[in-house]
N, C-alpha and C. Protein backbone atom coordinates (compact mmCIF):
# COMPACT_ATOMS: atom_id res chain seq x y z
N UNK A 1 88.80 -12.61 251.77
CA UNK A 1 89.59 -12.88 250.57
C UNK A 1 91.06 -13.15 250.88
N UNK A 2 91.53 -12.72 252.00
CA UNK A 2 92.97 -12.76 252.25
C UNK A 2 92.98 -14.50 252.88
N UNK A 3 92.01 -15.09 253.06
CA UNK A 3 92.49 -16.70 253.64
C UNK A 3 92.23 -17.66 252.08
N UNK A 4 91.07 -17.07 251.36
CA UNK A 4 90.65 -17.80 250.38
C UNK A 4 91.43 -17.87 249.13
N UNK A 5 91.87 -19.15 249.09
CA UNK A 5 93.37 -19.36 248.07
C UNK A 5 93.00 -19.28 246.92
N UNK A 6 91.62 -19.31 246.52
CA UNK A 6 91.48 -18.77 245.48
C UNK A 6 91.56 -17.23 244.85
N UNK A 7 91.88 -16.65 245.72
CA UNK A 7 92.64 -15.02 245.41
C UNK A 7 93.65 -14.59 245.75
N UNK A 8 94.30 -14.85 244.89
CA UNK A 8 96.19 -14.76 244.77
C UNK A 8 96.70 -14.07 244.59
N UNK A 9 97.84 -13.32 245.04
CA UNK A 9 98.59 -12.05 245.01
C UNK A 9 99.21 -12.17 243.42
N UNK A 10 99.09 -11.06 243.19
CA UNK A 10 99.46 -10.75 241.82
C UNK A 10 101.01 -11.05 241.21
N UNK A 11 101.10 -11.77 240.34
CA UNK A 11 102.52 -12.13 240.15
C UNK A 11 103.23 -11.32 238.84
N UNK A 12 104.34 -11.78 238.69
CA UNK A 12 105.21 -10.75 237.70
C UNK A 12 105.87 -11.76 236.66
N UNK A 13 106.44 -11.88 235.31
CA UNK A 13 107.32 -12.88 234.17
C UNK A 13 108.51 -12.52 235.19
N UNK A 14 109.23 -13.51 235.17
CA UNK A 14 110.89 -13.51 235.61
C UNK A 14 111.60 -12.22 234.89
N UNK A 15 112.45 -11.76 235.08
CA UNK A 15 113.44 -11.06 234.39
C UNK A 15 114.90 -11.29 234.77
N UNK A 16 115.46 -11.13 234.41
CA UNK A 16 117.41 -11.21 235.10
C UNK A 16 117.72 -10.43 235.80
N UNK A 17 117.47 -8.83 235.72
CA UNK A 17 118.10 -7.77 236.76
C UNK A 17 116.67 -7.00 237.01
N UNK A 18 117.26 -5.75 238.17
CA UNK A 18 116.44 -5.16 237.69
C UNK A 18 114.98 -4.76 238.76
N UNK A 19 114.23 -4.65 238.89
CA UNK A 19 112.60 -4.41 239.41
C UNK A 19 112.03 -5.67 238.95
N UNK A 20 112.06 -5.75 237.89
CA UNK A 20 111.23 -6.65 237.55
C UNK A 20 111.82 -8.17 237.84
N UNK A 21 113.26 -8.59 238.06
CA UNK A 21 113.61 -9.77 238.56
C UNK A 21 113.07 -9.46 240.06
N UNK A 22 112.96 -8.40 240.27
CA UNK A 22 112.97 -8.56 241.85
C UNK A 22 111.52 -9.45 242.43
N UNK A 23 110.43 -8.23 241.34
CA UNK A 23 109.13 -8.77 241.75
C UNK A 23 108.58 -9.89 241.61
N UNK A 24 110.08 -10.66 240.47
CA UNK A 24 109.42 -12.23 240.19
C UNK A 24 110.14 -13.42 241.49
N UNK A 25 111.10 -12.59 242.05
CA UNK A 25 112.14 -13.59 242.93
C UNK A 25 111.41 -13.46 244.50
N UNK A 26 110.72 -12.53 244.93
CA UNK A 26 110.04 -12.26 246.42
C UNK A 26 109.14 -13.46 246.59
N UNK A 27 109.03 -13.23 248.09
CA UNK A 27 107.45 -14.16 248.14
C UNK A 27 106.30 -12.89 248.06
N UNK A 28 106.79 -11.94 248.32
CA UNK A 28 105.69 -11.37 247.94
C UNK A 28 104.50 -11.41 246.80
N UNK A 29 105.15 -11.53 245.76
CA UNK A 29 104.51 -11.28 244.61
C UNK A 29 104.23 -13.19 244.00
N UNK A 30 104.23 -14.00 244.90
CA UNK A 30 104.36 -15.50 244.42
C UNK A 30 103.27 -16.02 245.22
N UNK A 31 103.21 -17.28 244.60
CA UNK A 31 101.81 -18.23 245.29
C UNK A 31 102.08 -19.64 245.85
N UNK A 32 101.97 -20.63 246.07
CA UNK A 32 101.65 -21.77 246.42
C UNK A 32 102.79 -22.24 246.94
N UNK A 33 103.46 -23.33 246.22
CA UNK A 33 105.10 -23.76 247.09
C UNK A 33 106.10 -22.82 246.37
N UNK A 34 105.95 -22.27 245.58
CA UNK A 34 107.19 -21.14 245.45
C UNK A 34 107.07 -20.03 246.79
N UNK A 35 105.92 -19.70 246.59
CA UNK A 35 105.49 -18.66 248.16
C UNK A 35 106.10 -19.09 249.64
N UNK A 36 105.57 -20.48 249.30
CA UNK A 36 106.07 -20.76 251.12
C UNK A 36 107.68 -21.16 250.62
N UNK A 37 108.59 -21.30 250.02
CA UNK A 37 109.95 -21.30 249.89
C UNK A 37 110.52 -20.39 249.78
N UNK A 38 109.98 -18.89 249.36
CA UNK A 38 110.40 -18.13 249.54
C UNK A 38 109.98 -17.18 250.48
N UNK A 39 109.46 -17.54 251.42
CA UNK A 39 108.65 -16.62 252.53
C UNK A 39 109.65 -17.50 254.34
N UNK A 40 109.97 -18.62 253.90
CA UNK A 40 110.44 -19.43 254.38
C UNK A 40 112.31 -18.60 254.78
N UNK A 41 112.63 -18.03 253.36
CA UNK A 41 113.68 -17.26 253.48
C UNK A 41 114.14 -15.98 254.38
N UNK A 42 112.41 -15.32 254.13
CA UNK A 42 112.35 -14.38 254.64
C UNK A 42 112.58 -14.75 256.46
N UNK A 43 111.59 -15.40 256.77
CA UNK A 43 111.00 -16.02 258.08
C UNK A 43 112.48 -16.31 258.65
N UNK A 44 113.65 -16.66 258.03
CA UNK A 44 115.06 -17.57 258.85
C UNK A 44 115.73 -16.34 258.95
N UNK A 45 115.76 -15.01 258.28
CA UNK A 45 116.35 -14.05 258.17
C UNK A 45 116.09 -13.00 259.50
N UNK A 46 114.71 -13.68 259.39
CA UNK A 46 113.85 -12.68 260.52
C UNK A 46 113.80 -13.31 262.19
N UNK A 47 114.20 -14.17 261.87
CA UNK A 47 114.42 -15.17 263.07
C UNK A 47 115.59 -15.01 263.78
N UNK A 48 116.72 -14.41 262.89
CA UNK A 48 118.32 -14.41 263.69
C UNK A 48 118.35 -12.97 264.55
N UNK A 49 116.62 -12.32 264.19
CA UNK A 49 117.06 -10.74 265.33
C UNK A 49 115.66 -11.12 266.00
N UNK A 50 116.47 -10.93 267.40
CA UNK A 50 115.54 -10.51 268.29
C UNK A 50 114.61 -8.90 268.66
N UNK A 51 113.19 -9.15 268.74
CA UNK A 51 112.26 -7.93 268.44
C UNK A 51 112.61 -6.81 269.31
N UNK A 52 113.14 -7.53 270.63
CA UNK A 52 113.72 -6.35 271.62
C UNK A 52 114.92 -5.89 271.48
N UNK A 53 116.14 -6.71 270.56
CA UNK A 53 117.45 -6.20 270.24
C UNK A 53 117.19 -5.25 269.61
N UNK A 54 116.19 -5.69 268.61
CA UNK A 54 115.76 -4.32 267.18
C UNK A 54 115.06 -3.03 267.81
N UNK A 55 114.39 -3.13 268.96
CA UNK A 55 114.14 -1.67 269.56
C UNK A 55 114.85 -1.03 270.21
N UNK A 56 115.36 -2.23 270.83
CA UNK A 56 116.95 -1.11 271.59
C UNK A 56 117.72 -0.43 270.21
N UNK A 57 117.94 -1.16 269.58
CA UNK A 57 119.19 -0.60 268.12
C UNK A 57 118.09 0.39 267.95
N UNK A 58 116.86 0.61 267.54
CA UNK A 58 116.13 1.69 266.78
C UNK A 58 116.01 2.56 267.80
N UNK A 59 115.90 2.81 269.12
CA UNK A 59 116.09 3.85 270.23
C UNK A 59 117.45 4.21 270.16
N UNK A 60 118.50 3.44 270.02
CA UNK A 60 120.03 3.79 270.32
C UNK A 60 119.88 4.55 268.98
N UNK A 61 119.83 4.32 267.48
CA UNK A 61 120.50 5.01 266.36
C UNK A 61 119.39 6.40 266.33
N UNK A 62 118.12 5.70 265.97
CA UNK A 62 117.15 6.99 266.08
C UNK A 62 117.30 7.37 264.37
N UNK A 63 117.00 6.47 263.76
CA UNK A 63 117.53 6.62 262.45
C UNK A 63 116.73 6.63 261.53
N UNK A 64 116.44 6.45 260.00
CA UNK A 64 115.08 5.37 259.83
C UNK A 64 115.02 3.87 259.62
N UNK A 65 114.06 3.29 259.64
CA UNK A 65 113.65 2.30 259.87
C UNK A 65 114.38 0.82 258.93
N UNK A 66 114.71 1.52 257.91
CA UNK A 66 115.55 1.29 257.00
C UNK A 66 117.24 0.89 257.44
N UNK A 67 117.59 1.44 257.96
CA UNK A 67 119.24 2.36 257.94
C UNK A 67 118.78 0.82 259.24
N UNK A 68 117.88 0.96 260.25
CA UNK A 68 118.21 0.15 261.55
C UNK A 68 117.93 -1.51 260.98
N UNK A 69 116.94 -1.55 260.57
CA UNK A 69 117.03 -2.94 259.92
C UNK A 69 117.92 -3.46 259.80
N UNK A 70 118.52 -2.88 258.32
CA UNK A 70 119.77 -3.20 257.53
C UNK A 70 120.75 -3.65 258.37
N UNK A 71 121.21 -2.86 259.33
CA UNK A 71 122.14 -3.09 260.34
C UNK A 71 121.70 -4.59 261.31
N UNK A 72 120.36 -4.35 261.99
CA UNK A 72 120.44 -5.31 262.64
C UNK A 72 120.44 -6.80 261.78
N UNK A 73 120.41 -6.87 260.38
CA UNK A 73 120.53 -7.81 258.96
C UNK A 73 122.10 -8.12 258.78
N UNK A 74 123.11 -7.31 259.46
CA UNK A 74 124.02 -7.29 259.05
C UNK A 74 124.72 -7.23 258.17
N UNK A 75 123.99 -5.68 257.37
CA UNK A 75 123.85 -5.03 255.98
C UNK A 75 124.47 -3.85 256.61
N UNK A 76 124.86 -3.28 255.36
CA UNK A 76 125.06 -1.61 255.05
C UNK A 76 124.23 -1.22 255.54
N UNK A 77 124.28 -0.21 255.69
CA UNK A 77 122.91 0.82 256.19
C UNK A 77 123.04 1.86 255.37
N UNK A 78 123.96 2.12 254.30
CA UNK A 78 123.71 3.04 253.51
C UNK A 78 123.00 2.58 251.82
N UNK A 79 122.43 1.13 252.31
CA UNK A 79 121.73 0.90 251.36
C UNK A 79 120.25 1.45 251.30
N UNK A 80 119.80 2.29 252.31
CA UNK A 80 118.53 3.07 252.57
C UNK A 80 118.30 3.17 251.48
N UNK A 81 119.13 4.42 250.82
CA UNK A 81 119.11 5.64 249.74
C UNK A 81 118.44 4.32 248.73
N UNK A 82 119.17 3.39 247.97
CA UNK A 82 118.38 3.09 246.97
C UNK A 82 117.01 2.20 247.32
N UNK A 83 117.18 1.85 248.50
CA UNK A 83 115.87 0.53 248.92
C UNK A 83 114.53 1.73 249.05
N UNK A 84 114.75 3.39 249.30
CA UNK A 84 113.51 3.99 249.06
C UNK A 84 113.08 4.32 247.30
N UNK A 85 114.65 4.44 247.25
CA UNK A 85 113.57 4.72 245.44
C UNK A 85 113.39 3.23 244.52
N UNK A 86 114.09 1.99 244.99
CA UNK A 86 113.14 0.93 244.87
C UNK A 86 111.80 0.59 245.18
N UNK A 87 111.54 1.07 246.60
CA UNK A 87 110.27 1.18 247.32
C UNK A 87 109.06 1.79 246.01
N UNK A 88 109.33 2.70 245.96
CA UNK A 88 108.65 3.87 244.48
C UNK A 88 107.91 2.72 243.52
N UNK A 89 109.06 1.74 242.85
CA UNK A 89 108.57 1.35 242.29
C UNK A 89 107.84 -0.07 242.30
N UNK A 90 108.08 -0.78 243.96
CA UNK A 90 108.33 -2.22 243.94
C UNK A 90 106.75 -3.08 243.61
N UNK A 91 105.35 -2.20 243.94
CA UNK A 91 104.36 -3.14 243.32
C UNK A 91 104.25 -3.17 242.29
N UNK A 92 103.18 -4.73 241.71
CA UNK A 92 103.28 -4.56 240.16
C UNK A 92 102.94 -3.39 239.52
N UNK A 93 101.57 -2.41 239.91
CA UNK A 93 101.06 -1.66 239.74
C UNK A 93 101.28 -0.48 239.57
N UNK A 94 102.70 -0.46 239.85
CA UNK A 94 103.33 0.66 239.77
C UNK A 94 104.41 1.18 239.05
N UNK A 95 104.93 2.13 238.28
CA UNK A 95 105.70 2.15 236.74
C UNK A 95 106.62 1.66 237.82
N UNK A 96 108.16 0.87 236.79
CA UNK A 96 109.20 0.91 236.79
C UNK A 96 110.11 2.70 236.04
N UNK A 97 110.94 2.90 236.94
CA UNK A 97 111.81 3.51 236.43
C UNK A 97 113.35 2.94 236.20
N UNK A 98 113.81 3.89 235.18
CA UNK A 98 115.36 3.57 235.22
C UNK A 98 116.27 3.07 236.33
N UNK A 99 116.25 4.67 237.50
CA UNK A 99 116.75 4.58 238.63
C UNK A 99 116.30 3.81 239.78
N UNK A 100 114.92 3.24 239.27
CA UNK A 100 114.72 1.79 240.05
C UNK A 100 115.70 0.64 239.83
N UNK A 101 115.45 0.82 238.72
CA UNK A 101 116.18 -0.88 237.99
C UNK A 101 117.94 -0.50 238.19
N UNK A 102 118.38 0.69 238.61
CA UNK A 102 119.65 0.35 238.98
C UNK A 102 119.81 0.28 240.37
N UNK A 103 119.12 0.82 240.75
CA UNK A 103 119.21 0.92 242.56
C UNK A 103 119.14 -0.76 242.88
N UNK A 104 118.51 -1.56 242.82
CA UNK A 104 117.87 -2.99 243.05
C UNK A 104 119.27 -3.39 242.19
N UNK A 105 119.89 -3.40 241.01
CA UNK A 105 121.31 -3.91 240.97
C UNK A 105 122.43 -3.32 241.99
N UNK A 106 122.66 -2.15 242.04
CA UNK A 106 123.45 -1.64 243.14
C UNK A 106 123.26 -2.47 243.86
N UNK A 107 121.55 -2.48 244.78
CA UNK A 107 121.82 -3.11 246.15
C UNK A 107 122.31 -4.87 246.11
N UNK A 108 121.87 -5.46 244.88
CA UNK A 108 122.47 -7.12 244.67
C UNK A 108 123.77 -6.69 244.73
N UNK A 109 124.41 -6.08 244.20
CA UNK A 109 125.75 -6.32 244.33
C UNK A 109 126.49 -6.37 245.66
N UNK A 110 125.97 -5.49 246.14
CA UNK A 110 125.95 -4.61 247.82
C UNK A 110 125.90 -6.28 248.42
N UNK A 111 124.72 -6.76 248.12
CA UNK A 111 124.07 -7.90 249.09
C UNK A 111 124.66 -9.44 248.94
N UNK A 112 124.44 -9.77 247.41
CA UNK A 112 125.02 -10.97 247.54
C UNK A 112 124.57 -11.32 245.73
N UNK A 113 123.90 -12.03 245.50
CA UNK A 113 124.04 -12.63 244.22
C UNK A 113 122.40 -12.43 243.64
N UNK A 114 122.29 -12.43 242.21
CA UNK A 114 120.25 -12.41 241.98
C UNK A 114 119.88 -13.80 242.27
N UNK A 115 119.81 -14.43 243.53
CA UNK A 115 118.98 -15.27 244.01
C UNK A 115 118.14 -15.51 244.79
N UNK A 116 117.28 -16.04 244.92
CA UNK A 116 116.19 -15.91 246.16
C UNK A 116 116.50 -15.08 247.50
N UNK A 117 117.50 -15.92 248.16
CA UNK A 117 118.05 -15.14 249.03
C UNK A 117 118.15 -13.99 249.32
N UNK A 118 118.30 -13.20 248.15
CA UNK A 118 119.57 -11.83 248.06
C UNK A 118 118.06 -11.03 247.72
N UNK A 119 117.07 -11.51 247.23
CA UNK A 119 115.78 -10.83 246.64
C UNK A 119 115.02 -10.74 247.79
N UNK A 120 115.15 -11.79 248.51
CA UNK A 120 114.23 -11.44 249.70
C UNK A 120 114.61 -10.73 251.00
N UNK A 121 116.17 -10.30 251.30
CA UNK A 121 116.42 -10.01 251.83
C UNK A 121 116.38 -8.35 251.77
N UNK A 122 116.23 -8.43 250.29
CA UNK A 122 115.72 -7.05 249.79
C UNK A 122 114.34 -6.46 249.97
N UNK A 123 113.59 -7.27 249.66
CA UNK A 123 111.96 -7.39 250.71
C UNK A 123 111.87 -7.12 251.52
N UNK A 124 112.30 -7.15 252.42
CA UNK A 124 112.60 -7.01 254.08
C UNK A 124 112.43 -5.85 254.30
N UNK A 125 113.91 -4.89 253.54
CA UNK A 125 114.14 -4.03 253.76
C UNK A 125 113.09 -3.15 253.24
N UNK A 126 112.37 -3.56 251.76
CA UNK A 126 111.12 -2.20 251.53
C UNK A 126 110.11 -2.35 251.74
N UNK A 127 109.55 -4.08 252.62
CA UNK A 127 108.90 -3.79 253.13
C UNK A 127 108.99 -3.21 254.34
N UNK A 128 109.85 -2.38 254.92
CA UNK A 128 110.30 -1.92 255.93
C UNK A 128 110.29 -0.64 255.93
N UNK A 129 110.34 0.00 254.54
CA UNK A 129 111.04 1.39 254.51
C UNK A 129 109.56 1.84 254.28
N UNK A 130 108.63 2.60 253.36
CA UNK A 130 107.31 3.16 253.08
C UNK A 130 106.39 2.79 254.60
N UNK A 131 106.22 1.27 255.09
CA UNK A 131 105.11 0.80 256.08
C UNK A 131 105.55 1.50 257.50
N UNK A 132 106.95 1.41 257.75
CA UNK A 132 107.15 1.17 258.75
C UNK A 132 107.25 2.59 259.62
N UNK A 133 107.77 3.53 258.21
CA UNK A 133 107.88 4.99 258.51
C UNK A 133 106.26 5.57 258.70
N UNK A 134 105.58 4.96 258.05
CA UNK A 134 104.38 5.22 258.31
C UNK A 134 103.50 4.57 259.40
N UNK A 135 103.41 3.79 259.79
CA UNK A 135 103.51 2.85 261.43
C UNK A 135 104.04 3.98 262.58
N UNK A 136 105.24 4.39 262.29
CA UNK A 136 106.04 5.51 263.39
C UNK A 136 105.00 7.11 262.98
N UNK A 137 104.88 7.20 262.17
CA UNK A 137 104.28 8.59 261.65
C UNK A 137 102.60 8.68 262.50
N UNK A 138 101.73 7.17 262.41
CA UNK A 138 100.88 7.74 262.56
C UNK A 138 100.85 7.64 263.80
N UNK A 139 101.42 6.35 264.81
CA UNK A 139 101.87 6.87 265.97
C UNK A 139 102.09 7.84 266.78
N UNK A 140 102.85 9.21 265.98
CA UNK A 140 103.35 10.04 266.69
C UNK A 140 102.39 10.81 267.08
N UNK A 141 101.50 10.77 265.66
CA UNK A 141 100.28 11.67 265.75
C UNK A 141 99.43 11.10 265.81
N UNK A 142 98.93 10.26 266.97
CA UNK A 142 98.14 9.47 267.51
C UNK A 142 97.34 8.96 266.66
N UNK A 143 97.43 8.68 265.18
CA UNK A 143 96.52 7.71 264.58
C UNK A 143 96.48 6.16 264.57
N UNK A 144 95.33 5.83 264.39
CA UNK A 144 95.59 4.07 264.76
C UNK A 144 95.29 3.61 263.20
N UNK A 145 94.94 4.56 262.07
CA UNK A 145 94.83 3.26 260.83
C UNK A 145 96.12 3.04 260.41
N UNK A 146 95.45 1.31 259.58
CA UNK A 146 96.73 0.83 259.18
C UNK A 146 97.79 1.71 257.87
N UNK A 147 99.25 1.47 258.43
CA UNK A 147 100.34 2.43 257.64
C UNK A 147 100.09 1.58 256.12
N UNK A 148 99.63 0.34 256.31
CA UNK A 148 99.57 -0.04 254.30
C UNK A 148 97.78 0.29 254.58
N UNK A 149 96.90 1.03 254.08
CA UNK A 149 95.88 0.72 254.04
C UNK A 149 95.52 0.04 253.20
N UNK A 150 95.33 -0.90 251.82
CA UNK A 150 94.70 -1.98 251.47
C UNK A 150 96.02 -2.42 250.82
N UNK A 151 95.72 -3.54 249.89
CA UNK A 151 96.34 -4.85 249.33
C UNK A 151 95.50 -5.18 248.51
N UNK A 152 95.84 -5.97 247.45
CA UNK A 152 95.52 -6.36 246.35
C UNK A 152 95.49 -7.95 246.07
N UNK A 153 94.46 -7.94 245.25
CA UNK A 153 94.60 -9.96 245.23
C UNK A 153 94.11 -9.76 243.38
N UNK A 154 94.43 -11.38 243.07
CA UNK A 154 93.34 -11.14 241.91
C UNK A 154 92.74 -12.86 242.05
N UNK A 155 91.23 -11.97 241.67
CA UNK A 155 90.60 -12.65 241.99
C UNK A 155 90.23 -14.10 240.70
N UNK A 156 89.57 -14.90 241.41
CA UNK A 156 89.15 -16.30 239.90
C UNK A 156 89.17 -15.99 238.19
N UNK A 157 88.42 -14.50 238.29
CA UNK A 157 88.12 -14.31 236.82
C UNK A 157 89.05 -13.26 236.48
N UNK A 158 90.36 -13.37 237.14
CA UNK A 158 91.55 -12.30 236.78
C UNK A 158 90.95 -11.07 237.07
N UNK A 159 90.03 -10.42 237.81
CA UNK A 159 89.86 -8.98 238.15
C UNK A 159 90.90 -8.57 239.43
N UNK A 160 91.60 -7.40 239.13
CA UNK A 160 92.65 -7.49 240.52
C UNK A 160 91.14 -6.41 241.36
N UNK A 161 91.46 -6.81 242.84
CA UNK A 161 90.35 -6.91 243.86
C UNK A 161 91.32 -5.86 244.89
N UNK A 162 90.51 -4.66 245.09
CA UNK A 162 91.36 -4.16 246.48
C UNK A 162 90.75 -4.36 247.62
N UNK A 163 92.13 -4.96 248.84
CA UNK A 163 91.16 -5.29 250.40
C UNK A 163 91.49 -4.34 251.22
N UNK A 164 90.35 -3.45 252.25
CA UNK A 164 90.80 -2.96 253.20
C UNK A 164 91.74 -3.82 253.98
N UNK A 165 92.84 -3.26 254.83
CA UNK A 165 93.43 -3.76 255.71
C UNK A 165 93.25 -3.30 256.86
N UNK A 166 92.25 -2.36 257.19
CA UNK A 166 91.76 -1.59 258.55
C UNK A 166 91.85 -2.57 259.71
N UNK A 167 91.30 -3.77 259.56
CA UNK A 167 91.06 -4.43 260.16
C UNK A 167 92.16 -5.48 260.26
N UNK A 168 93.22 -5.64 260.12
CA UNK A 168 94.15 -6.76 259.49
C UNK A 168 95.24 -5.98 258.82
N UNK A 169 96.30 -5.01 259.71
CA UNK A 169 96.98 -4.17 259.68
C UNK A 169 98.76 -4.84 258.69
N UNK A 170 98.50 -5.98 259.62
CA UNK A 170 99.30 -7.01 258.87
C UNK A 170 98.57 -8.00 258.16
N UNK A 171 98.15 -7.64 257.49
CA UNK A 171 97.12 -9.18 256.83
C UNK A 171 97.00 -10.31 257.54
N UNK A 172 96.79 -11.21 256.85
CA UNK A 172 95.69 -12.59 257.89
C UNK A 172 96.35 -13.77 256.40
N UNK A 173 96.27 -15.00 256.77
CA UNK A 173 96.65 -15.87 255.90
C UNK A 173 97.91 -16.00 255.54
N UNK A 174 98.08 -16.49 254.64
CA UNK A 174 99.63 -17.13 253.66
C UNK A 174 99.97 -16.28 253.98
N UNK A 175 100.08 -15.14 253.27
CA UNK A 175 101.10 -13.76 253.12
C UNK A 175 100.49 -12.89 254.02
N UNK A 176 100.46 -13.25 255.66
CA UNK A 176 99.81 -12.25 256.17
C UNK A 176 102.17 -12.16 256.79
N UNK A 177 101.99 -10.36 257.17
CA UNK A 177 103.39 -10.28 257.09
C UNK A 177 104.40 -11.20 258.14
N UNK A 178 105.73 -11.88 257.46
CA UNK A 178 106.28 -12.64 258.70
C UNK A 178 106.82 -11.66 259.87
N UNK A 179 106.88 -10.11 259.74
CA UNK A 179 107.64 -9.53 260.51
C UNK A 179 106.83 -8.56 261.43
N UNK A 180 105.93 -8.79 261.59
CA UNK A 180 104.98 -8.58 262.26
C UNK A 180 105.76 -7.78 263.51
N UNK A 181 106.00 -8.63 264.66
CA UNK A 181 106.99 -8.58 265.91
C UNK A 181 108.00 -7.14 265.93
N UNK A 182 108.58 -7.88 264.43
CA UNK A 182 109.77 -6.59 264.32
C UNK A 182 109.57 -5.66 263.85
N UNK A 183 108.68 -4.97 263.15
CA UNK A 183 107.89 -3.97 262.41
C UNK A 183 107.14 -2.77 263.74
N UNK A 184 106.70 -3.50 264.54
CA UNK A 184 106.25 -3.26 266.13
C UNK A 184 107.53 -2.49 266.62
N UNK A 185 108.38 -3.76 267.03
CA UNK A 185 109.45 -3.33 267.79
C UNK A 185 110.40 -1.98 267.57
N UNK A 186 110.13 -2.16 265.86
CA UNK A 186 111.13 -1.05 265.47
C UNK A 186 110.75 0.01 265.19
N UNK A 187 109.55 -0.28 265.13
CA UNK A 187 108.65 1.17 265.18
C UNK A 187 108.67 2.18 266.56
N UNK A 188 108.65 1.28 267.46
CA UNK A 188 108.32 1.48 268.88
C UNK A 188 109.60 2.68 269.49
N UNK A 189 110.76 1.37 269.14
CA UNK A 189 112.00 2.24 269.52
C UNK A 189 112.47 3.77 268.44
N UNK A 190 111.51 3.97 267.83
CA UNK A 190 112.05 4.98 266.71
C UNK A 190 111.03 5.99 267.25
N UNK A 191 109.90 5.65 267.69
CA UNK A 191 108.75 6.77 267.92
C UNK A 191 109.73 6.62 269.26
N UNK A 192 110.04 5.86 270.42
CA UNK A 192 110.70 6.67 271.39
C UNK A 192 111.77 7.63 271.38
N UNK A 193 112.65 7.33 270.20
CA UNK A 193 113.60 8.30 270.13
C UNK A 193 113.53 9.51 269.30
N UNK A 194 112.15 9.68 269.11
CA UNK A 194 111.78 10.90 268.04
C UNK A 194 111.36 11.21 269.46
N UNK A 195 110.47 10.63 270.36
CA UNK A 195 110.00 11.55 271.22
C UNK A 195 111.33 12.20 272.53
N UNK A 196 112.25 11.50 272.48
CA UNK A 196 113.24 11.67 272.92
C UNK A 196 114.12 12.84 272.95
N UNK A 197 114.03 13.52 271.96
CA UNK A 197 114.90 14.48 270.75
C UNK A 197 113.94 15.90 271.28
């Protein structure tokens, strides 16, 4: 189901601020040529760090996964704090809160403007913060399943469909993840410097 374009990641109405602009501005939550234009964003963002710079920085800070990103993004790093309680709320499936919908303005302001850009660069970061800590977690404690275990599509007759990802840790297809490399890398250097400590 993850190659077959007939089961499409679940999308969100636009909004102006907020969670809910967010989930309509990602490629995450988008399909066809909006998807690849905005995944395209992600991909040039992810392209200006190298996977081995990002493990050295995540062995040197020893931080979370979050805090090192950001930095190697040439972001704040004290935008963690709100990109986890954005995290809380960022699938569709999941309530919005208040202190979501201000955290995700905080961080636009922090970042740059509500445009593609500034939304996906925000992506980055939560898809970074929940997966990645969990990637390092099960690591430590020698587990090998995947840190997202399934994903969601909906399918032809609008039923939303859950997929294992056991097998396909980063998904497979369109939206299989662009950061694959760096998600690795930064995991890598963070489980070394936990084991370090």
């Amino acid at each position: 189901m993850l190659t077959d374009p007939n089961y499409r990641v679940p999308t969100t109405p636009y909004a102006a601020s907020g969670i809910a602009w967010l989930r309509a501005s990602v490629a995450r939550f988008s399909n066809g040529s909006t998807h690849q234009r905005r995944r395209a964003l992600a991909v040039a963002e992810l392209a200006a760090i190298d996977p081995d710079a990002l493990r050295a920085l995540a062995l040197q800070r020893g931080t979370g996964p979050v805090e090192v990103l950001a930095e190697a993004l040439g972001m704040p790093s004290t935008v963690a704090e709100d990109i986890a309680v954005i995290a809380r709320c960022y699938q569709p499936h999941t309530a919005v809160t208040a202190a979501a919908d201000q955290a995700v303005d905080r961080v636009v302001h922090t970042l740059g403007d509500y445009d593609e850009r500034t939304a996906n660069r925000i992506a980055l970061l939560v898809q970074a913060c929940d997966a990645t800590a969990a990637l390092v977690a099960h690591t430590l404690a020698g587990r090998t399943d995947p840190p997202v275990p399934k994903t969601r599509r909906v399918a032809p007759d609008g039923a939303i469909v859950e997929i294992d990802l056991t097998d396909q840790p980063f998904g497979t297809g369109a939206h299989a993840c662009p950061g694959r490399l760096h998600a690795l890398a930064l995991a890598d250097g963070l489980v070394q410097a936990e084991r370090a400590d």
